[in-house]
Protein backbone atom coordinates (compact mmCIF):
# COMPACT_ATOMS: atom_id res chain seq x y z
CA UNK A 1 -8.98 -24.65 -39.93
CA UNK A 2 -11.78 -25.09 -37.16
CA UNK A 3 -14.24 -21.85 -37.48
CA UNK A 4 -14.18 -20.13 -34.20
CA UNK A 5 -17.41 -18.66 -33.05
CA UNK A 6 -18.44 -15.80 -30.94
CA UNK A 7 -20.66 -16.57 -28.37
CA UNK A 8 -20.61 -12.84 -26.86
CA UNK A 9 -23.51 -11.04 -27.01
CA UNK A 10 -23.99 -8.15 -29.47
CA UNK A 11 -24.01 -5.74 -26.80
CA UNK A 12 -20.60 -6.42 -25.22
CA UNK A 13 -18.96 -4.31 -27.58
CA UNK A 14 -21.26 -0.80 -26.13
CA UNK A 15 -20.04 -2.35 -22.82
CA UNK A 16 -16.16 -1.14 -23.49
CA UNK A 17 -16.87 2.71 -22.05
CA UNK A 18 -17.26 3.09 -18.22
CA UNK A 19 -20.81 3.44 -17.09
CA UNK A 20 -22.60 6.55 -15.70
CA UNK A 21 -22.16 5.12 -12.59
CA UNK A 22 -18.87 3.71 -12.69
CA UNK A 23 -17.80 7.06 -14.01
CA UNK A 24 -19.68 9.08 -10.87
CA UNK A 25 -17.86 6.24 -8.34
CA UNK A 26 -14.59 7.20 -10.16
CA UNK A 27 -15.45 10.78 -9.96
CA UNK A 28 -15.82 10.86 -5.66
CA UNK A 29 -12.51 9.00 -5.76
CA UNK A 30 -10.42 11.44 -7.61
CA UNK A 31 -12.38 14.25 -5.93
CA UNK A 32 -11.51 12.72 -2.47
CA UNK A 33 -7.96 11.86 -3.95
CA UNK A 34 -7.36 15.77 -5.00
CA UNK A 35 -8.64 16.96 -1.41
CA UNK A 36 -6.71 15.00 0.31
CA UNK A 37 -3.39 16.69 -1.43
CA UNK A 38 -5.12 20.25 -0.28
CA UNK A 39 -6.57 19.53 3.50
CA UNK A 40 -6.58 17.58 6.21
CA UNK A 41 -8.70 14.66 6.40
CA UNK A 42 -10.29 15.35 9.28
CA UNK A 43 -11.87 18.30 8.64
CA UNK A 44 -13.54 17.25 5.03
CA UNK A 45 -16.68 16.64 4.60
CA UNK A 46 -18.64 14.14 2.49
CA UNK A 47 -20.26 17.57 1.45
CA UNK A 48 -16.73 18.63 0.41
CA UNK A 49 -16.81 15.33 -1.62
CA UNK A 50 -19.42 15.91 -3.31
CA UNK A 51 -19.03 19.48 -4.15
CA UNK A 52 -15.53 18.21 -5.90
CA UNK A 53 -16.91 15.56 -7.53
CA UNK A 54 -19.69 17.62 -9.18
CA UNK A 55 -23.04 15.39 -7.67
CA UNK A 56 -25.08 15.82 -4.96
CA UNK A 57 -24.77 14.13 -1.51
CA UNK A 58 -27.75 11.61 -1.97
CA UNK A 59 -25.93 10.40 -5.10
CA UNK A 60 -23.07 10.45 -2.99
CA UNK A 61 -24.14 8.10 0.01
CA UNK A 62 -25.55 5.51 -3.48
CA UNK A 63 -22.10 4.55 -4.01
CA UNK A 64 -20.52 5.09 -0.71
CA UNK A 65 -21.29 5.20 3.28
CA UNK A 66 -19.12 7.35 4.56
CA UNK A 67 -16.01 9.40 3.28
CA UNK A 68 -14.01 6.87 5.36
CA UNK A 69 -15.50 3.61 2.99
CA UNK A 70 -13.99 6.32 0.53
CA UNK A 71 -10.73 6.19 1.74
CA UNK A 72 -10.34 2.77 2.03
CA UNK A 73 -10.86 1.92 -1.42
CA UNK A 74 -8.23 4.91 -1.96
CA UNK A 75 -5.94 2.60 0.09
CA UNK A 76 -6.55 -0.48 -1.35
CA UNK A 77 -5.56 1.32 -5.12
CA UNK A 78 -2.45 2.43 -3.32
CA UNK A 79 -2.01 -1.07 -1.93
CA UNK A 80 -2.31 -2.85 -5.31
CA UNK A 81 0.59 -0.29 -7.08
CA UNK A 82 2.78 -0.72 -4.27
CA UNK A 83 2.40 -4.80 -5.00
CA UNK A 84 2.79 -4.16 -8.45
CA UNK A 85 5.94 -2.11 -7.85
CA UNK A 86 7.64 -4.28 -5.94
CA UNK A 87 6.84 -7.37 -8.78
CA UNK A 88 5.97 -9.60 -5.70
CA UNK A 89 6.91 -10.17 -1.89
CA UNK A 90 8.89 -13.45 -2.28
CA UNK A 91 12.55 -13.61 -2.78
CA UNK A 92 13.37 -14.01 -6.61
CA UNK A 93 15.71 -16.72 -7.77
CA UNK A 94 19.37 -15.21 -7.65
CA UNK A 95 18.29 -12.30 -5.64
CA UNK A 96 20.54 -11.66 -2.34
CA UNK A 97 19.00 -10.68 0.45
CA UNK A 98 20.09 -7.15 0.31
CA UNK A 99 18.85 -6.48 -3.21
CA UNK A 100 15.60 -7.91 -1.82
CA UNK A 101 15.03 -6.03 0.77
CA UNK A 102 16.20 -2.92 -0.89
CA UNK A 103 13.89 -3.90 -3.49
CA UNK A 104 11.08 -3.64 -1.22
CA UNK A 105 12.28 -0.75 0.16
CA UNK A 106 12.62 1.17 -2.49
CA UNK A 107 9.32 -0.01 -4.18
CA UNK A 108 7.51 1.23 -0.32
CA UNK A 109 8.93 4.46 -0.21
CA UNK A 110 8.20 5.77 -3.42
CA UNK A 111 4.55 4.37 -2.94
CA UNK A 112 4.53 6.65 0.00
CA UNK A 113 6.20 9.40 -1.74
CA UNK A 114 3.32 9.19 -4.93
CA UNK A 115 0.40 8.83 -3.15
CA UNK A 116 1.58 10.16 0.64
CA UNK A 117 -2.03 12.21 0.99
CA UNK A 118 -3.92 8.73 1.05
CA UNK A 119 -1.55 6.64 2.84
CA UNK A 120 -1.72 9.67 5.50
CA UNK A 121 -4.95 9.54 5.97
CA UNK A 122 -4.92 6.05 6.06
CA UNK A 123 -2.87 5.84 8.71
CA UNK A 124 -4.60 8.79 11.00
CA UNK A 125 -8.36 7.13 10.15
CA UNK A 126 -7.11 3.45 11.40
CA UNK A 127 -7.58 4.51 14.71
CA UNK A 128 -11.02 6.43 14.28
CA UNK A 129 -13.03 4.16 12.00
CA UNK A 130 -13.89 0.52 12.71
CA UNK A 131 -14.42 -0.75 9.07
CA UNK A 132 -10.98 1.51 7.56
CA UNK A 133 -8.82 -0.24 10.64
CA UNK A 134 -10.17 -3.93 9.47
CA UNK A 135 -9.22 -3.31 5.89
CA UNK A 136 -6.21 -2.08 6.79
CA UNK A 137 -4.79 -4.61 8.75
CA UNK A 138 -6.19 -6.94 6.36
CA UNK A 139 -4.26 -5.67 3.86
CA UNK A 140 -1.02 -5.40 6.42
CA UNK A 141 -1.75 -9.42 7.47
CA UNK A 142 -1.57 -10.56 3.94
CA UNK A 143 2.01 -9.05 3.69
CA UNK A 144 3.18 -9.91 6.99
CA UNK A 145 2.10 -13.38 6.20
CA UNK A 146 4.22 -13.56 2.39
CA UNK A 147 7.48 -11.51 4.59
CA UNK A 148 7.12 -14.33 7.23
CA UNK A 149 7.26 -17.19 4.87
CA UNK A 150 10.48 -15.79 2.87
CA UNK A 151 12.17 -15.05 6.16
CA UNK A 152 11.60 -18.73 6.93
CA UNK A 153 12.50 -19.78 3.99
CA UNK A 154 16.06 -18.23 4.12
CA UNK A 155 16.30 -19.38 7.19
CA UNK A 156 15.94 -22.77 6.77
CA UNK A 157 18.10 -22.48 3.61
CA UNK A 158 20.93 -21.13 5.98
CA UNK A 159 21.27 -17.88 4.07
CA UNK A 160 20.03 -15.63 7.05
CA UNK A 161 19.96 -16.13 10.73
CA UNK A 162 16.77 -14.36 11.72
CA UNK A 163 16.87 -13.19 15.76
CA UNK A 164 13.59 -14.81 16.47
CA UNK A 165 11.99 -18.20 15.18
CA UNK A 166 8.63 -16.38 15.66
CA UNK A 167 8.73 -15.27 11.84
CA UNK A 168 5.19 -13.83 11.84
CA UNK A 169 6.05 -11.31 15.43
CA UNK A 170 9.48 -10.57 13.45
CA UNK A 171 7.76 -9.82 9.98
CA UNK A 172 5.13 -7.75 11.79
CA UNK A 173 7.47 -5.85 13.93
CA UNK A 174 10.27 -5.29 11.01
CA UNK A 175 6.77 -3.95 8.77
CA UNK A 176 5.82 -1.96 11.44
CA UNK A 177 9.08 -0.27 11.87
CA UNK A 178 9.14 0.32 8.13
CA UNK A 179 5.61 1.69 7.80
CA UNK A 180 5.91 4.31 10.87
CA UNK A 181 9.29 5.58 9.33
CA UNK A 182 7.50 6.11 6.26
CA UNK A 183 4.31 8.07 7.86
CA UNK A 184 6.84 10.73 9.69
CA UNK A 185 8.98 11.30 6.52
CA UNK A 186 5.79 12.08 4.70
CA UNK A 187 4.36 13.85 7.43
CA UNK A 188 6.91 16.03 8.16
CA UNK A 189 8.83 15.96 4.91
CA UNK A 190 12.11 16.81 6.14
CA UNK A 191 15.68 17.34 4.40
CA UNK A 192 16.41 15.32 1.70
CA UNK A 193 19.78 13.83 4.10
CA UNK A 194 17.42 13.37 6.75
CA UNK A 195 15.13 11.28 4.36
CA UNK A 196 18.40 8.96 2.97
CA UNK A 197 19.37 8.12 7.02
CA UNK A 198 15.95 7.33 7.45
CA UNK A 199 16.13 4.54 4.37
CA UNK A 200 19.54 3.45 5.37
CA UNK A 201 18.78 2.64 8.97
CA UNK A 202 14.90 1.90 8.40
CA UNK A 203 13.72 -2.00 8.54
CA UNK A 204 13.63 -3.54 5.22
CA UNK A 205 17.14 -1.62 3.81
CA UNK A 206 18.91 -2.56 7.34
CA UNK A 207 17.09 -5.86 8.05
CA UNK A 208 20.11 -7.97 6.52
CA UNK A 209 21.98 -6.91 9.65
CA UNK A 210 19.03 -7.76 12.54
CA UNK A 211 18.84 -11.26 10.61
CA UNK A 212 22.49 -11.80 10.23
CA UNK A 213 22.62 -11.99 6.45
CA UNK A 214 25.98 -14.01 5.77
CA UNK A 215 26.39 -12.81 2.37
CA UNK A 216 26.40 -8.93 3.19
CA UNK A 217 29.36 -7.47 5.80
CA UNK A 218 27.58 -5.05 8.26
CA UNK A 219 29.32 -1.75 8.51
């Protein structure tokens, strides 16, 4: 058998554990994370931060700029599960349209429901902070732009007759929909009846009807 040899250097293995610094930059996120579950965004400090997280505000403003770059990273985390949840935006082989969209649904809501605190605050910074709204809607335009595709695709593969040809307006508006729906129910948190009429009628669960799904009957 060919000998296989280790090129890594000797200290990779004392590389495995976090460093001081990645373990302070994980510390203001959890710290933020936890406040966020106890007060409203608005009113927190990076003092506040920094207080939870156990360091002072010059190491603080090291790792981040503002508690707002905080937040956005936050996001993005809560961005990444919610991909993972849903195991991708396309359409998987076999999968009808409603199981998709209920698959999306379903893998949205309980994103929401997790990590509502963030996604909040998310949503009420977007239209305070300059570099929070431009991560957010990058984050939204990569979606829209996956949703459009597959609702193009099932067009054009006569499984769905979509009310508009402009895929990308319909993707963003159906998103939209979805993503404000979510926001109240978490704001307000009502009654759990009030919660499963907001899923049934809300964008993705209903969107078979708007797009005339021909293997579904509309009730």
């Amino acid at each position: 058998m060919p000998t296989i040899e280790n090129h890594e250097p000797a200290s990779s293995s004392r590389r495995q554990h976090p460093s001081k610094g990645e373990l302070q930059k994980r510390a203001i996120l959890d710290a933020f994370r936890d406040l966020l579950a106890k007060g409203n965004f608005l009113e927190l400090s990076v003092a506040d931060i920094a207080t939870a997280a156990g360091i002072n505000r010059s190491n603080f403003y090291f790792y981040f700029e503002s508690k707002y770059e905080v937040l956005g990273d936050l996001v993005a985390e809560v961005w990444d599960i919610w991909i993972e949840r849903t195991g991708g935006v396309p359409r998987r082989a076999h999968e009808s349209i409603e199981d998709y969209h209920d698959r999306l649904t379903n893998a949205s809501y309980s994103t929401w429901v997790d990590h509502d605190a963030v996604m909040i605050a998310g949503m009420q910074a977007v239209s305070i902070d300059v570099d929070i709204r431009r991560r957010w809607s990058a984050l939204l335009e990569s979606f829209v732009r996956e949703y459009a595709h597959q609702i193009e695709m099932d067009a054009l593969a006569g499984v769905a007759q979509p009310c508009s040809s402009d895929y990308v307006g319909l993707a963003t508006v159906l998103n939209d929909m979805s993503i404000n729906a979510y926001y109240q129910d978490r704001l307000v948190k009502p009654e759990p009846s009030e919660t499963r009429r907001m899923l049934e009628e809300s964008a993705f669960s209903g969107v078979q009807f708007r797009m005339g799904d021909r293997s579904t009957t509309s009730k």
